[in-house]
Protein backbone atom coordinates (compact mmCIF):
# COMPACT_ATOMS: atom_id res chain seq x y z
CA UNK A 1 -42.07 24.01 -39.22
CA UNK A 2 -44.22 20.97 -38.02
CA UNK A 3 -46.90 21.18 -35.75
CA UNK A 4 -45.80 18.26 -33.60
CA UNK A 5 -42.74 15.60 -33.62
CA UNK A 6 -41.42 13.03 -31.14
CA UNK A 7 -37.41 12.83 -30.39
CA UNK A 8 -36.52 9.27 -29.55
CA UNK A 9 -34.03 8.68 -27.16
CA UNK A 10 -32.78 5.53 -29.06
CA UNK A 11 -32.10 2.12 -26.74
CA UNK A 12 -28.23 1.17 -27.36
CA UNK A 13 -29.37 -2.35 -25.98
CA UNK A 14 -30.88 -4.28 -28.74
CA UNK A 15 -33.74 -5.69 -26.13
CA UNK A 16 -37.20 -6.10 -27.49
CA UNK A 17 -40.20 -5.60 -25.44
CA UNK A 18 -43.47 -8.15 -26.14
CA UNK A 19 -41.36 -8.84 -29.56
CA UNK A 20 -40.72 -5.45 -30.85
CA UNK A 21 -37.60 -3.98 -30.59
CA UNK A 22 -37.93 -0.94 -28.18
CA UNK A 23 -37.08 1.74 -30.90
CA UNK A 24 -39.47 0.96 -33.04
CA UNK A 25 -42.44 0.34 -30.14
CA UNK A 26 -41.66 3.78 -28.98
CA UNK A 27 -42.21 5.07 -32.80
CA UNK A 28 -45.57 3.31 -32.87
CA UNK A 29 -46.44 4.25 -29.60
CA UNK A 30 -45.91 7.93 -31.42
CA UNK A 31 -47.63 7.53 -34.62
CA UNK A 32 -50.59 6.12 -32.58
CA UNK A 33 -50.59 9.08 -30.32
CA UNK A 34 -50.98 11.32 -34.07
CA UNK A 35 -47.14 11.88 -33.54
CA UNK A 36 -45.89 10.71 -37.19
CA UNK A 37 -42.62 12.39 -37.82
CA UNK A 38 -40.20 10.42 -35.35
CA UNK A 39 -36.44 11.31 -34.85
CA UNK A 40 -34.12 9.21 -33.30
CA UNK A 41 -31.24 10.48 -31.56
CA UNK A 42 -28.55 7.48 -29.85
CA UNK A 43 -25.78 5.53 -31.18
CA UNK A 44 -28.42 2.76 -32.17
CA UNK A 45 -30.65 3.63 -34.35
CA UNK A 46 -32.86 1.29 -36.30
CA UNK A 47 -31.92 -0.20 -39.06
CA UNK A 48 -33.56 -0.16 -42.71
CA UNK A 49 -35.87 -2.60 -42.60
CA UNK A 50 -36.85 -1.14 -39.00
CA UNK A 51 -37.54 2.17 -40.80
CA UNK A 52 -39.20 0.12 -43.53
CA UNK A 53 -41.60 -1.59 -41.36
CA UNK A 54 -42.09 2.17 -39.55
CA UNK A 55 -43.30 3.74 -42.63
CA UNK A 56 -45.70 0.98 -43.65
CA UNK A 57 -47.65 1.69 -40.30
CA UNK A 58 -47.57 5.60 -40.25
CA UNK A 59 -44.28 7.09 -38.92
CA UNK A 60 -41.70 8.87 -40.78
CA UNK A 61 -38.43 8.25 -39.12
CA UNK A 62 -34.93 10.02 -39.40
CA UNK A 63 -31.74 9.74 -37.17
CA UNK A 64 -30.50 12.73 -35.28
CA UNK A 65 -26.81 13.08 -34.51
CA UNK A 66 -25.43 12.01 -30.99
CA UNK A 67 -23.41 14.53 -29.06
CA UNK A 68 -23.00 15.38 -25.54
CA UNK A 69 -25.87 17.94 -25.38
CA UNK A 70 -29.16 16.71 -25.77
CA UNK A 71 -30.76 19.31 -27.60
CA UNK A 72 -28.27 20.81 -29.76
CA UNK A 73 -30.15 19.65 -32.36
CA UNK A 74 -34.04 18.86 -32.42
CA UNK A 75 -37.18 18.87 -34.53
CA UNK A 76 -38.32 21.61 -36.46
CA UNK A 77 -41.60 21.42 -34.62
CA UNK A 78 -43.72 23.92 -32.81
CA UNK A 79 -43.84 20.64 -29.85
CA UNK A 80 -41.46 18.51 -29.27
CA UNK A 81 -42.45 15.19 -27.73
CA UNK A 82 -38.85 13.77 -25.91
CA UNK A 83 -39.44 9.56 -25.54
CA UNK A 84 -37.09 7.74 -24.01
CA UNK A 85 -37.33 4.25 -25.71
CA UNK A 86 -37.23 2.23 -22.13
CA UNK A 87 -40.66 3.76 -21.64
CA UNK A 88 -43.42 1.25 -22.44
CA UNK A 89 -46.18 3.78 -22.88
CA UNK A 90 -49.35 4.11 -25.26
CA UNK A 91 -51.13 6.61 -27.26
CA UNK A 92 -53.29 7.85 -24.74
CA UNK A 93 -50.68 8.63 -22.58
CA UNK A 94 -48.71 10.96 -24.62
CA UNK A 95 -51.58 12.62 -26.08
CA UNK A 96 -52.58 13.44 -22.79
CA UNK A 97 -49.35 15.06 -22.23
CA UNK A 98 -49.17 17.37 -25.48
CA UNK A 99 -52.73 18.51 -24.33
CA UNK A 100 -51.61 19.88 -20.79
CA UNK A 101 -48.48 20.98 -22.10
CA UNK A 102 -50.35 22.84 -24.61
CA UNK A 103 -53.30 23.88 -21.82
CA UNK A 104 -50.69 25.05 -19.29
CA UNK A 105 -48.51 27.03 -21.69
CA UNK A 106 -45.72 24.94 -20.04
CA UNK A 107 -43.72 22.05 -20.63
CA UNK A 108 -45.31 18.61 -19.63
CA UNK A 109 -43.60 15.65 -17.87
CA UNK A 110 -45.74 12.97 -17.55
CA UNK A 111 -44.84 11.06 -14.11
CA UNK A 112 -46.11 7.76 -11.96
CA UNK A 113 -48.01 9.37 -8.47
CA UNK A 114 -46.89 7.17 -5.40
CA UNK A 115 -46.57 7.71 -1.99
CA UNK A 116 -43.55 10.60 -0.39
CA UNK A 117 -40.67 8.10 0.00
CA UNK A 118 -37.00 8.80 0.10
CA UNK A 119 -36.07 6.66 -3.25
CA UNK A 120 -37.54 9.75 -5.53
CA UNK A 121 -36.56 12.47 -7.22
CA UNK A 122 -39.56 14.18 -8.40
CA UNK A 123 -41.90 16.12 -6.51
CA UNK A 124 -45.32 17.33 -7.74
CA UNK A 125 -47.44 19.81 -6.10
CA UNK A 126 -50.85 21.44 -7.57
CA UNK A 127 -50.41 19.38 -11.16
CA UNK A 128 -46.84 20.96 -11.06
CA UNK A 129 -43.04 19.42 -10.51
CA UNK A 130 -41.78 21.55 -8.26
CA UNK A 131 -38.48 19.72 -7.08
CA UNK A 132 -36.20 16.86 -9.07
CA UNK A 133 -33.83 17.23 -5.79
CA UNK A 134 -34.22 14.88 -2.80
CA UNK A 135 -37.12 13.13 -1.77
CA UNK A 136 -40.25 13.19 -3.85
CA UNK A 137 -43.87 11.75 -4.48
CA UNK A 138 -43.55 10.50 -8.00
CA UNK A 139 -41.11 8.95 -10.48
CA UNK A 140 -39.95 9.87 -13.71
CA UNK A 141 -41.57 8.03 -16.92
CA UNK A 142 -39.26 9.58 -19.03
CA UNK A 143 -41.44 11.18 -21.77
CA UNK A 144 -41.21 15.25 -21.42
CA UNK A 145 -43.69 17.25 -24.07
CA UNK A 146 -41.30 20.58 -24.78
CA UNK A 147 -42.67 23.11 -26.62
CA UNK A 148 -40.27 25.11 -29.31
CA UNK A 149 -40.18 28.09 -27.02
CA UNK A 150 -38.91 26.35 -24.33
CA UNK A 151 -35.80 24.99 -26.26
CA UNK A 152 -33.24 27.90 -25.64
CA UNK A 153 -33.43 27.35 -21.94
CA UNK A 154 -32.40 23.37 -21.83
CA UNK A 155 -30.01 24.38 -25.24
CA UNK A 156 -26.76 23.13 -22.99
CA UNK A 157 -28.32 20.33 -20.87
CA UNK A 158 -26.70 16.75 -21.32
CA UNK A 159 -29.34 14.63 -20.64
CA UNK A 160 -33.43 14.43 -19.86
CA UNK A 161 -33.15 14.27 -16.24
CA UNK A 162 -30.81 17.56 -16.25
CA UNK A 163 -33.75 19.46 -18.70
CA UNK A 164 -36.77 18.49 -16.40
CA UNK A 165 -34.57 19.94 -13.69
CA UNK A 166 -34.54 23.40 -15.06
CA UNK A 167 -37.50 23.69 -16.30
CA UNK A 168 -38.81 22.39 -13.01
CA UNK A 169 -36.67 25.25 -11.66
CA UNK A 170 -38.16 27.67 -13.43
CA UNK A 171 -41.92 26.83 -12.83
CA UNK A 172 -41.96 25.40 -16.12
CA UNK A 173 -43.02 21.80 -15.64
CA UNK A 174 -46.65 20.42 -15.52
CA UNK A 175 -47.18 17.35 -14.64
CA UNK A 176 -49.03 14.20 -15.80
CA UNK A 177 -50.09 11.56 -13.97
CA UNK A 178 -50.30 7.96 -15.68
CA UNK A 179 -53.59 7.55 -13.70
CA UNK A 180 -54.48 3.51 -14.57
CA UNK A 181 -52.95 3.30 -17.85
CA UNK A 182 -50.07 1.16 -18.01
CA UNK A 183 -46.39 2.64 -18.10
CA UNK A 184 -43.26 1.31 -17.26
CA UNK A 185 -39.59 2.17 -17.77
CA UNK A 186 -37.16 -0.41 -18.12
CA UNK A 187 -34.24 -0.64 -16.46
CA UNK A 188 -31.25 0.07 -18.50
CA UNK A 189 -29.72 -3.61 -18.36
CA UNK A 190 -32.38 -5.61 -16.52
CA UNK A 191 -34.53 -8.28 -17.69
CA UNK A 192 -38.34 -7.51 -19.04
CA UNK A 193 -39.99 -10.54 -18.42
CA UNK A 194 -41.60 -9.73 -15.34
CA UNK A 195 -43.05 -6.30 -17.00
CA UNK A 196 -43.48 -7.98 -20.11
CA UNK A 197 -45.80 -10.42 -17.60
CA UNK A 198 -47.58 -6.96 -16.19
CA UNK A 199 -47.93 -5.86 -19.51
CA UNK A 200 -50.09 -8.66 -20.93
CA UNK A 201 -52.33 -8.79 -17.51
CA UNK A 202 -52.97 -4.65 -17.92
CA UNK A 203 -53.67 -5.45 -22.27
CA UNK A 204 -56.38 -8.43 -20.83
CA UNK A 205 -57.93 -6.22 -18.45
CA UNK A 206 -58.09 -2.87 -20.98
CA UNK A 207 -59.88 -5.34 -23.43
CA UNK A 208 -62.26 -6.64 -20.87
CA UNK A 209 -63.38 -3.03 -19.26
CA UNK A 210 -63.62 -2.19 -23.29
CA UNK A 211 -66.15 -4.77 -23.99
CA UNK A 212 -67.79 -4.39 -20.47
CA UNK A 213 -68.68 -0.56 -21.83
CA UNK A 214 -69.34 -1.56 -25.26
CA UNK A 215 -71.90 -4.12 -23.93
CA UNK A 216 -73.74 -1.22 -21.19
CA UNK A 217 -73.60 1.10 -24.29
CA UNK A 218 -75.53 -1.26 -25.79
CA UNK A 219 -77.86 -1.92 -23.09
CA UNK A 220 -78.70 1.77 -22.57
CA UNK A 221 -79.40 1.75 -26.31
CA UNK A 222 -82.26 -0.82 -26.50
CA UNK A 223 -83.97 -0.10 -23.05
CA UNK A 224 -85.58 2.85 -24.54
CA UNK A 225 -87.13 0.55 -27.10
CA UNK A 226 -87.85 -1.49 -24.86
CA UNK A 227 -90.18 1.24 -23.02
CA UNK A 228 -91.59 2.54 -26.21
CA UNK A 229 -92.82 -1.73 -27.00
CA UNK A 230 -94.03 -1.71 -23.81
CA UNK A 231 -96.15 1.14 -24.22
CA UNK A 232 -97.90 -0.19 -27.44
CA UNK A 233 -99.10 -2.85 -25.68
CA UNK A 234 -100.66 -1.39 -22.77
């Protein structure tokens, strides 16, 4: 058994997402999280070349039969990380996810905090989902950390919403909050443009606040030098 592997929820679209197709950008999005043994499960899977490219950049990738039950067959892995591939999400993200999930001895749903409105399902209360019925105070960002334990009681569900259900149910849900990082799920026929749009803006600012603290770090480095020159010359 694995320590850790990811189980795709393959995109039947053929859409790309900034030029990748969205299979293979949640696969990276894996392998860059340390996730490097990928299974896709979906009636499109990528093709050879797809799993080509895959391997050259770190993840090992196999298809997983489809069937009407979503986890009648997974991973051999002590954690299971579930991505939906209409979830634009990076490495950061999902490792914070395994980490609760592995803190809280729960599963781990990672979810985008907004205000209680009537137009979601999931509710979060103390760093827990507590309801996936009625209104709510988050959304969904479709990636659910499951550890192997856990599997026998969402054995018969038929899709990811019906599994965070029960194991929010059962007080087995943590939740994790995107915070600033940027994640988005596509719709499931719409046009990604507009988030492809929101996607560069959030990539221009990450690389500006990066070389804001690189330059401070640097800063903070040479002022004690600074101090100790000054203090030759007095």
């Amino acid at each position: 058994m694995s320590p850790i592997a990811a189980l795709i929820l393959a995109d039947a679209t053929g859409r790309t997402f900034a030029g990748m197709d969205l299979n293979e950008r949640a696969a990276l999005a894996a392998s860059e999280a340390g996730i490097h043994h990928c299974y896709f499960k979906g009636s499109r899977l990528p093709d050879l070349a797809g799993m080509k490219r895959l391997r050259e950049r770190g993840a090992f990738t196999l298809g997983i039969l489809g069937g009407p039950r979503l986890f009648a067959s997974v991973p051999n892995a002590e954690v299971i990380v579930v991505i939906d591939a209409r979830t634009i999400v990076d490495g950061d993200l999902l490792r914070a996810a395994v980490q609760e999930s592995r803190t809280s001895g729960r599963a781990a749903l990672l979810v985008d905090p907004g205000p209680y409105r009537k137009d979601s399902l999931i509710q979060v209360n103390d760093g827990r989902v507590t309801s996936v019925m009625g209104d709510g105070n988050a959304t969904n960002c479709g990636v659910l950390v499951l550890p192997q334990s856990l599997v026998a009681r969402v054995r018969t569900v038929h899709s990811l919403r019906d599994a965070v259900h029960r194991l929010a149910k059962a007080d087995l849900l943590a939740a994790v909050t995107t915070g600033d990082r940027f994640c988005r799920v596509l719709d499931r026929s719409g046009s990604v443009a507009r988030i492809e749009r929101e996607y560069a803006r959030s990539q221009r600012g990450s690389t500006l606040r990066a070389m804001t603290l690189r330059f401070a770090a640097l800063v903070e480095a040479l002022t004690p030098r600074r101090n100790e020159a000054a203090q030759v010359y007095e």
